[in-house]
PDB file of N, CA and C in Angstrom:
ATOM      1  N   UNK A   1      72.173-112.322 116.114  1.00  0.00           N
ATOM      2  CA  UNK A   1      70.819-111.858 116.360  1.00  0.00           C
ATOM      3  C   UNK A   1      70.417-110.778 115.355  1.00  0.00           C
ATOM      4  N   UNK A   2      71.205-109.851 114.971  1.00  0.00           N
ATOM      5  CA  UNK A   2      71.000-108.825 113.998  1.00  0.00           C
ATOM      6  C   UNK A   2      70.447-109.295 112.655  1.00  0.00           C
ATOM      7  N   UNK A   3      71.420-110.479 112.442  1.00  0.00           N
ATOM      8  CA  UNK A   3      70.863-110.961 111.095  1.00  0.00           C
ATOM      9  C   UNK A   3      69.456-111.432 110.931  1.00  0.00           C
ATOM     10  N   UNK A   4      69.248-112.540 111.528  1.00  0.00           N
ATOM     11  CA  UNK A   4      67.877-112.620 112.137  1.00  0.00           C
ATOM     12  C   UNK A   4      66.768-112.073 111.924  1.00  0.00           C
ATOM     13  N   UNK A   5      66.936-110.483 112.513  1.00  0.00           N
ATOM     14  CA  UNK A   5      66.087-109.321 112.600  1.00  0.00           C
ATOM     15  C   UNK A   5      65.896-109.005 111.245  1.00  0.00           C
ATOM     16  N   UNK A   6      66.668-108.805 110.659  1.00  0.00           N
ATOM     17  CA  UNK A   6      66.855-108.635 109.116  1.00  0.00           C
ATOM     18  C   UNK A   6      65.911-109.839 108.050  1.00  0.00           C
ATOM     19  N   UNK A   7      65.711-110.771 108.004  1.00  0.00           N
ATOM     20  CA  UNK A   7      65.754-111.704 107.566  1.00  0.00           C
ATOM     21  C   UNK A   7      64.285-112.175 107.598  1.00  0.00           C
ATOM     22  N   UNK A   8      64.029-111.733 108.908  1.00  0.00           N
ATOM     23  CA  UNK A   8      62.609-111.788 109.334  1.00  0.00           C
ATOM     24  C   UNK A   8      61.032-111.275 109.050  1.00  0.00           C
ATOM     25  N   UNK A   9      61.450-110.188 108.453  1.00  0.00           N
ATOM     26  CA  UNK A   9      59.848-109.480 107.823  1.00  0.00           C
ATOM     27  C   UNK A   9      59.716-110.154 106.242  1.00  0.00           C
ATOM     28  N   UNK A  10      60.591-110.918 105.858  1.00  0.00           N
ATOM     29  CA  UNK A  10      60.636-111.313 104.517  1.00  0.00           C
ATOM     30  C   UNK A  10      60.313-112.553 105.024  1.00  0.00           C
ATOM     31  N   UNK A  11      60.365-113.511 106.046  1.00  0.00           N
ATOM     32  CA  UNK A  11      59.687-114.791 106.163  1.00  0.00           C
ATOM     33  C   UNK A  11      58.520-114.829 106.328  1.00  0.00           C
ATOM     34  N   UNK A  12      57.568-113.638 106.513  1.00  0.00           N
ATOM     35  CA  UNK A  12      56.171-114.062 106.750  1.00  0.00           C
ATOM     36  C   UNK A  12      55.806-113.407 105.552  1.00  0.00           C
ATOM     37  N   UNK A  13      56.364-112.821 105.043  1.00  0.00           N
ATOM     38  CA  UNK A  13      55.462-112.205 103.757  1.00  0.00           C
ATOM     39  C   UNK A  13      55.201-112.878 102.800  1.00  0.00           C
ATOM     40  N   UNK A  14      55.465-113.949 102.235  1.00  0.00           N
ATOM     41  CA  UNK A  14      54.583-115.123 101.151  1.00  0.00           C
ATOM     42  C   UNK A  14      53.712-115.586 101.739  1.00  0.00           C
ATOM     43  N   UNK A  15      53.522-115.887 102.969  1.00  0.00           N
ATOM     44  CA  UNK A  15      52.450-116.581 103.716  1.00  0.00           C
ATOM     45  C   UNK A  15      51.492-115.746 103.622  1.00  0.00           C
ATOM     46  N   UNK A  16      51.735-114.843 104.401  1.00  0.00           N
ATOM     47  CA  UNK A  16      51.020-112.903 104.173  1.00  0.00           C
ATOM     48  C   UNK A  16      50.227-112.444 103.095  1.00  0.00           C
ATOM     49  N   UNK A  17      51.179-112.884 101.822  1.00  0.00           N
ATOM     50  CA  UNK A  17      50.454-112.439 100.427  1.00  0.00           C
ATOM     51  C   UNK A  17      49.872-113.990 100.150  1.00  0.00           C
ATOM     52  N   UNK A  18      49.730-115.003 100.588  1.00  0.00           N
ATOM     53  CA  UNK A  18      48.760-115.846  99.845  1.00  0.00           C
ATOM     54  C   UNK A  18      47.851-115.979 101.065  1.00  0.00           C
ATOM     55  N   UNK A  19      47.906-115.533 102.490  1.00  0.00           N
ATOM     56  CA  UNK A  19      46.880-114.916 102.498  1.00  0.00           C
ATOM     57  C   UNK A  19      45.528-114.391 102.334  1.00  0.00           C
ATOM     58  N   UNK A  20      46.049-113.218 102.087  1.00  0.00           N
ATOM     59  CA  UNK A  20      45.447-111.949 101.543  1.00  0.00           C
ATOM     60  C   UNK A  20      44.832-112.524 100.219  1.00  0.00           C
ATOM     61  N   UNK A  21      45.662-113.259  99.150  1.00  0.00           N
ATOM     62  CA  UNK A  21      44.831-113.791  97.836  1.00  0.00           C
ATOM     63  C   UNK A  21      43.885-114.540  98.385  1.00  0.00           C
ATOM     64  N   UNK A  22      43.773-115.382  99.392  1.00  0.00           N
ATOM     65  CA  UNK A  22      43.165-116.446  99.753  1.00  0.00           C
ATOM     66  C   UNK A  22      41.360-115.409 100.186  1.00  0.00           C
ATOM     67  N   UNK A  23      41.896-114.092 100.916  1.00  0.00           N
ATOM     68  CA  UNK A  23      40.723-113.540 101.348  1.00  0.00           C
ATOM     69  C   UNK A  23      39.692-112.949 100.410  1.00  0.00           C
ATOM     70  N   UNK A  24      40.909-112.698  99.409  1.00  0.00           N
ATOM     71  CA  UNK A  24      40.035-112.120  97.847  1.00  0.00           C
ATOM     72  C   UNK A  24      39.423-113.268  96.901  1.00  0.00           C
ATOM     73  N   UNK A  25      39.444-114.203  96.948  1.00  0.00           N
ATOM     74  CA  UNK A  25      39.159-115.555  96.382  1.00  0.00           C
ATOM     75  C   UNK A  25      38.429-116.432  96.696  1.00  0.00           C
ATOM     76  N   UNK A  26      38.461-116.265  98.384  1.00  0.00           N
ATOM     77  CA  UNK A  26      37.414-117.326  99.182  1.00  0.00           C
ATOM     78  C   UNK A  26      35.627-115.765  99.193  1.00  0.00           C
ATOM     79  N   UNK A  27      35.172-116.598  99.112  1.00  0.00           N
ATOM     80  CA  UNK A  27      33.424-115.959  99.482  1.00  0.00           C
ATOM     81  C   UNK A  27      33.595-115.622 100.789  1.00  0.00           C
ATOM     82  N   UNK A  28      34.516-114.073 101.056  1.00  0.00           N
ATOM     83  CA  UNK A  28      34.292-113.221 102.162  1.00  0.00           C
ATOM     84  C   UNK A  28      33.308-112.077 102.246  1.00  0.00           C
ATOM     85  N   UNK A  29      33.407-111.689 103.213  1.00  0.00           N
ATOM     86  CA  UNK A  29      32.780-109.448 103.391  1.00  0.00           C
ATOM     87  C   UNK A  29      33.516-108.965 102.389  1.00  0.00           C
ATOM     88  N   UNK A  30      35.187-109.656 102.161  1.00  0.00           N
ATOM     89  CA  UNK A  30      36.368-108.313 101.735  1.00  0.00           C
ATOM     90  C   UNK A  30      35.675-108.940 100.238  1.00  0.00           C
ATOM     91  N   UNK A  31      35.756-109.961  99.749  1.00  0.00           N
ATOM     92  CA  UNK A  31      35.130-110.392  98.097  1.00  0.00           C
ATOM     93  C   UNK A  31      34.047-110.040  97.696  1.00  0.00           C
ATOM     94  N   UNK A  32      32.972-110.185  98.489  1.00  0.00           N
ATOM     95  CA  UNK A  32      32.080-109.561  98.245  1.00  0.00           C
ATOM     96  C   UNK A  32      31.704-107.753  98.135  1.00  0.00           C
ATOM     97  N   UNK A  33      32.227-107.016  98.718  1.00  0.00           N
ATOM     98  CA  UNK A  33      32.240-106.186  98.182  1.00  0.00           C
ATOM     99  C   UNK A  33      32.959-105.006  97.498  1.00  0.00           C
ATOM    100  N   UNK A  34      33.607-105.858  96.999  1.00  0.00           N
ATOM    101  CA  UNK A  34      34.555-105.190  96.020  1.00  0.00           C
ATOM    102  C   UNK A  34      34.106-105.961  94.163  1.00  0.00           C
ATOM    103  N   UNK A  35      34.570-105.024  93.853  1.00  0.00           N
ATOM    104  CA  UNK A  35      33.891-105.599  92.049  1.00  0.00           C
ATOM    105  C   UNK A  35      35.153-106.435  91.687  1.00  0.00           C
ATOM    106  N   UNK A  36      34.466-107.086  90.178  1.00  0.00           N
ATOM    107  CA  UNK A  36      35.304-108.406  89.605  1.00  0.00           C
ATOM    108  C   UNK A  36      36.521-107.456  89.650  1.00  0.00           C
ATOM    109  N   UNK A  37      36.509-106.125  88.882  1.00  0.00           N
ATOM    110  CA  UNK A  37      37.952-105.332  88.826  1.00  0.00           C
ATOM    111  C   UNK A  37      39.021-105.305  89.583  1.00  0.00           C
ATOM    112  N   UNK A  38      38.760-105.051  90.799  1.00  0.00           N
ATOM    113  CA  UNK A  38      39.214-104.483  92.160  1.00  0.00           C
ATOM    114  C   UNK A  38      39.526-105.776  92.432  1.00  0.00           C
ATOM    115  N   UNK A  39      38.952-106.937  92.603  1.00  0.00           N
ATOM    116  CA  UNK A  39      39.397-107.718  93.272  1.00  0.00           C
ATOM    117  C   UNK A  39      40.921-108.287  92.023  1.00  0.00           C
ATOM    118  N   UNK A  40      40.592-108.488  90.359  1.00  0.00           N
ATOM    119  CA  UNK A  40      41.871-108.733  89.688  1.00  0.00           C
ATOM    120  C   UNK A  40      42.974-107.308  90.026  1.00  0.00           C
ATOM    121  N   UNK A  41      42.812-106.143  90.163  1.00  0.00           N
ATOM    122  CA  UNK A  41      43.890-105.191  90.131  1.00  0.00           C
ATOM    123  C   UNK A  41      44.818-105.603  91.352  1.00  0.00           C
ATOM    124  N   UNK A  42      43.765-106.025  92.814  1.00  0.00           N
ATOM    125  CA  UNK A  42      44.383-106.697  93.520  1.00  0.00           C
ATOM    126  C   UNK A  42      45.344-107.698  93.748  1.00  0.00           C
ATOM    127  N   UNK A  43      44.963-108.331  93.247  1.00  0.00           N
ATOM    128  CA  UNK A  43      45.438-109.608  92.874  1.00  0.00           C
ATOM    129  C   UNK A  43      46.996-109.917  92.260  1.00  0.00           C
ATOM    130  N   UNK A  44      46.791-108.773  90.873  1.00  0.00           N
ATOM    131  CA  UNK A  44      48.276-108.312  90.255  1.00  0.00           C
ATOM    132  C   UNK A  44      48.938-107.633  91.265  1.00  0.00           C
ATOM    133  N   UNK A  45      48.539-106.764  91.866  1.00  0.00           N
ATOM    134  CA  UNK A  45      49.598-106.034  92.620  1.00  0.00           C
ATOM    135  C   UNK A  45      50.082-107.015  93.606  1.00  0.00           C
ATOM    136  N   UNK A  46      49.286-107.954  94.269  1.00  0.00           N
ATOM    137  CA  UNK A  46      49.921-109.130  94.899  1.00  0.00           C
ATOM    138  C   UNK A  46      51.188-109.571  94.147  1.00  0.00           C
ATOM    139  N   UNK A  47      50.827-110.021  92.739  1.00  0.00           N
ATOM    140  CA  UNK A  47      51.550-110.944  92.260  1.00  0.00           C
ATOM    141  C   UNK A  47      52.718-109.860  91.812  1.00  0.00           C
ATOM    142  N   UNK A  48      52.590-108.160  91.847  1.00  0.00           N
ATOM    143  CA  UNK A  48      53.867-107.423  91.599  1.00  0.00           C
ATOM    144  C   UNK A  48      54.892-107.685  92.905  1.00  0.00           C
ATOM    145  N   UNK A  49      53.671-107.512  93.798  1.00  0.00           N
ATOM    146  CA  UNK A  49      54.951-107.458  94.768  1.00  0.00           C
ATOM    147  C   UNK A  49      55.729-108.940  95.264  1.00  0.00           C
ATOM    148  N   UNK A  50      55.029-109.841  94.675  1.00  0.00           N
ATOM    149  CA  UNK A  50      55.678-111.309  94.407  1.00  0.00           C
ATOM    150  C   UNK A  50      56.989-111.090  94.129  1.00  0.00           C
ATOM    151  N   UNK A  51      57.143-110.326  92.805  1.00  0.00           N
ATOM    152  CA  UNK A  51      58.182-110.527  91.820  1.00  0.00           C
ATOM    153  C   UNK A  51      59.231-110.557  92.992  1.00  0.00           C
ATOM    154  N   UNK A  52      59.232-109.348  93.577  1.00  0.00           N
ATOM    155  CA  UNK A  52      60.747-108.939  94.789  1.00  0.00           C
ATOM    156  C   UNK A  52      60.608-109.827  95.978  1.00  0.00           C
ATOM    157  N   UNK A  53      60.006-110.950  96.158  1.00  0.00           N
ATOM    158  CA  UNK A  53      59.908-111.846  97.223  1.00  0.00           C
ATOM    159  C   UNK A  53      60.834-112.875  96.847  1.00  0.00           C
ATOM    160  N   UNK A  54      62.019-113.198  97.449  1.00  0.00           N
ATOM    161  CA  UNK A  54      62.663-114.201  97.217  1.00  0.00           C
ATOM    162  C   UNK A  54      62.581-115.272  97.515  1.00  0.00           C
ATOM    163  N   UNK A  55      61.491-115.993  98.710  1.00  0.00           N
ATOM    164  CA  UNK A  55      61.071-117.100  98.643  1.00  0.00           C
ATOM    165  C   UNK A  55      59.393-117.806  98.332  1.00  0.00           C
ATOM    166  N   UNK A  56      59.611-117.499  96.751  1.00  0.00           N
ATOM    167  CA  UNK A  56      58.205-117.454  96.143  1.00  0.00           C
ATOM    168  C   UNK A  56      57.664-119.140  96.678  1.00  0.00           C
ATOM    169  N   UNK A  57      58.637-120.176  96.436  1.00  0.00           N
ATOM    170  CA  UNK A  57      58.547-121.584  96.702  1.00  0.00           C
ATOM    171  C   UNK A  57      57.019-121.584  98.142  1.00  0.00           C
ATOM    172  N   UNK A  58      57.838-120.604  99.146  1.00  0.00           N
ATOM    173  CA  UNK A  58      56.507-120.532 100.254  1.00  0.00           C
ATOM    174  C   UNK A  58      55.186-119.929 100.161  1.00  0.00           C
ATOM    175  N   UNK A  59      55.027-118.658  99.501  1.00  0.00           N
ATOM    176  CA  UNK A  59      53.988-118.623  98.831  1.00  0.00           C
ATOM    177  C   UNK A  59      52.988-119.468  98.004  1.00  0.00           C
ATOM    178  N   UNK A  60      53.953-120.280  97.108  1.00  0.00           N
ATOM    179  CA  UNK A  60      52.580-121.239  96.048  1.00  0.00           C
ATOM    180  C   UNK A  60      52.763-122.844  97.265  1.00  0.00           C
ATOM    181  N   UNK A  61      53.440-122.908  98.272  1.00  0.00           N
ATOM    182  CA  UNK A  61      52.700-123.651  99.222  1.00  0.00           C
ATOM    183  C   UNK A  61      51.770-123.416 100.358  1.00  0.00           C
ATOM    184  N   UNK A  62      51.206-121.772 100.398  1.00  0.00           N
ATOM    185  CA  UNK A  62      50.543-121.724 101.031  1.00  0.00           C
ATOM    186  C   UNK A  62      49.089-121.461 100.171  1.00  0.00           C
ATOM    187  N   UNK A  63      49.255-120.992  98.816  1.00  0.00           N
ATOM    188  CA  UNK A  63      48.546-120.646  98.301  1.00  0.00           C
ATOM    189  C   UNK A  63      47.904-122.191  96.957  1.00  0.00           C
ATOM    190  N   UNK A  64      48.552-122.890  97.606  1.00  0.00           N
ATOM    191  CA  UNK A  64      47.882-123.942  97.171  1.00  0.00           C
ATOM    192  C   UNK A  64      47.370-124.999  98.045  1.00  0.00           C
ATOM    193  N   UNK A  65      47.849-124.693  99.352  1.00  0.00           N
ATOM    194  CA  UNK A  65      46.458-125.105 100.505  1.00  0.00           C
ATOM    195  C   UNK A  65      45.114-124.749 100.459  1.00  0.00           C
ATOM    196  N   UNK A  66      45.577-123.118 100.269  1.00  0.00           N
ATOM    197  CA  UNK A  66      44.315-122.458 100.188  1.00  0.00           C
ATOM    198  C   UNK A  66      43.050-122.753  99.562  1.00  0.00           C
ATOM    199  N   UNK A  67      44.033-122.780  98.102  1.00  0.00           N
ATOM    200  CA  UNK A  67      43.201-123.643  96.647  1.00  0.00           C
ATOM    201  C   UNK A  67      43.128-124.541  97.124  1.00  0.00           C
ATOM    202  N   UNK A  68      43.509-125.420  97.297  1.00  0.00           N
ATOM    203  CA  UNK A  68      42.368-126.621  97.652  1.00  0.00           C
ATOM    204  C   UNK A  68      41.549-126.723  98.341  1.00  0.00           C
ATOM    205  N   UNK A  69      41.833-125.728  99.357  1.00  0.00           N
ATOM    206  CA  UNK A  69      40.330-126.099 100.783  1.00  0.00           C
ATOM    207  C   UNK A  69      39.229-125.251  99.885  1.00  0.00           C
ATOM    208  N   UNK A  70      39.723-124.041  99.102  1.00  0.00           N
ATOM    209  CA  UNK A  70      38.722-123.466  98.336  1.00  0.00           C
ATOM    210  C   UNK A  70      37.561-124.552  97.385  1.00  0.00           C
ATOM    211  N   UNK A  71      38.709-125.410  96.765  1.00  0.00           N
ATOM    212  CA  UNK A  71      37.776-126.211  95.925  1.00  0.00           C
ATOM    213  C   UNK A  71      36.976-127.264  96.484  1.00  0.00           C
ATOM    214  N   UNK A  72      38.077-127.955  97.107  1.00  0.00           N
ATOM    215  CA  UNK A  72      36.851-128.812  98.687  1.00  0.00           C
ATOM    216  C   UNK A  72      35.745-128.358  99.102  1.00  0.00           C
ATOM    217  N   UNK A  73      35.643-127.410  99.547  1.00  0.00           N
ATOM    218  CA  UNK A  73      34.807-126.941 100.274  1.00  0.00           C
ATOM    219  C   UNK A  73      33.219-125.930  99.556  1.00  0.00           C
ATOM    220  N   UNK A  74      33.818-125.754  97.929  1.00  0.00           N
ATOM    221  CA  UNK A  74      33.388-124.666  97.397  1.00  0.00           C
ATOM    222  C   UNK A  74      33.127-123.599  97.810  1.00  0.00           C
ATOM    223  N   UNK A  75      34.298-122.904  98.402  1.00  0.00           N
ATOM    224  CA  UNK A  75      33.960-121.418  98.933  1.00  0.00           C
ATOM    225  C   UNK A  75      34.655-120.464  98.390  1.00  0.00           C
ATOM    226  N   UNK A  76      35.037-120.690  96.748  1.00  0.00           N
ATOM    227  CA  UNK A  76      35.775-120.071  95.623  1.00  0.00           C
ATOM    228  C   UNK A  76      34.745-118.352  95.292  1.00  0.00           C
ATOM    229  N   UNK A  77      35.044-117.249  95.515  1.00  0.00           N
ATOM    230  CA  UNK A  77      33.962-116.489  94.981  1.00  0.00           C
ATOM    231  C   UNK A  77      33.946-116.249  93.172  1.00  0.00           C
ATOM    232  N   UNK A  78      34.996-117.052  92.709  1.00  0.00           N
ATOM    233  CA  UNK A  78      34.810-116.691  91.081  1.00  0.00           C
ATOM    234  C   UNK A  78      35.893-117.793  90.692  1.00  0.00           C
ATOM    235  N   UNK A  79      35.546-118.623  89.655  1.00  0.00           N
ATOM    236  CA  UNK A  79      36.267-119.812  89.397  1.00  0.00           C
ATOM    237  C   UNK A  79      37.143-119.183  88.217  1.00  0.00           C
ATOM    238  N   UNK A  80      36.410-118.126  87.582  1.00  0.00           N
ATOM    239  CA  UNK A  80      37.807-117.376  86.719  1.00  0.00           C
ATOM    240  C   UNK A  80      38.821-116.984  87.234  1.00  0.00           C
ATOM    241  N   UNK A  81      38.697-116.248  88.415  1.00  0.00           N
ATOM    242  CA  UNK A  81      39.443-115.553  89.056  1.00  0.00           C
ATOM    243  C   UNK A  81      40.773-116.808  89.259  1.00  0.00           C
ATOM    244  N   UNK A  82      40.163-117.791  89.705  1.00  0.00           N
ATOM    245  CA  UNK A  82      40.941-119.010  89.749  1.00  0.00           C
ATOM    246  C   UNK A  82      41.772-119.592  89.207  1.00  0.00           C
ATOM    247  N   UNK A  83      41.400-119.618  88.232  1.00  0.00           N
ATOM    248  CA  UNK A  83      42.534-119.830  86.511  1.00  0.00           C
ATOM    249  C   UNK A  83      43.643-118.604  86.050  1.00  0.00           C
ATOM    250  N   UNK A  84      43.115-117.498  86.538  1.00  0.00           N
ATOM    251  CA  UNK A  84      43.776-116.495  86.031  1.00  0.00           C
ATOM    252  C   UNK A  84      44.883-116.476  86.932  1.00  0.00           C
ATOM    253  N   UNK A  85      44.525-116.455  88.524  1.00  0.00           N
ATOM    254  CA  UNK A  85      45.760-116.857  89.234  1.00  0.00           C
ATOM    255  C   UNK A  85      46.693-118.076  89.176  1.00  0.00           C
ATOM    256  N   UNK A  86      46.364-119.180  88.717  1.00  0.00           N
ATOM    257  CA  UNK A  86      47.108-120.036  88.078  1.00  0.00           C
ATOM    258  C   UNK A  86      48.209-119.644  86.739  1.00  0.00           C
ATOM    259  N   UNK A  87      47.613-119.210  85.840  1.00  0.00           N
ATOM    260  CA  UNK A  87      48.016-118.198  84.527  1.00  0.00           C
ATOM    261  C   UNK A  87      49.172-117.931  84.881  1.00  0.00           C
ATOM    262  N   UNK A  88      48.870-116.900  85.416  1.00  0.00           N
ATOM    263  CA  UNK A  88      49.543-115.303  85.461  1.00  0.00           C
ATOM    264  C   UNK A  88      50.562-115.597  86.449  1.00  0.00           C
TER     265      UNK A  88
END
């Protein structure tokens, strides 16, 4: 059971951080008012604290649901923003 406990705040956190990209990316309150800046500084610091996530694999499967319902649906707030997270 100990291990478990351990093991556990690191399983929701890729989901967590694509997310959170998903809220900065989709045409929200939180996208909208924040500038093009703020929302890329964001974004990197997401993708810093990526680096120390050891199961990145769950992250770019949640964060490529996302992207797609984004593009389906067109509820992308910046299609650069889009590419750059692909990029980077």
């Amino acid at each position: 059971r100990g291990v478990s406990q351990k093991t556990q705040p690191e399983s929701r956190c890729p989901e967590l951080l694509a997310n959170y990209c998903d809220l900065l990316l989709r045409k929200t309150p939180l996208s909208k008012k924040l500038t093009s800046e703020q929302i890329e500084a964001r974004l990197k610091d997401v993708l810093l604290v990526l680096k120390y996530v050891s199961s990145k694999d769950v992250f770019m499967r949640y964060h490529k649901a996302h992207l797609t319902r984004r593009l389906i649906l067109d509820t992308s707030a910046d299609s650069e923003k889009e590419e750059d997270m692909v990029e980077w």
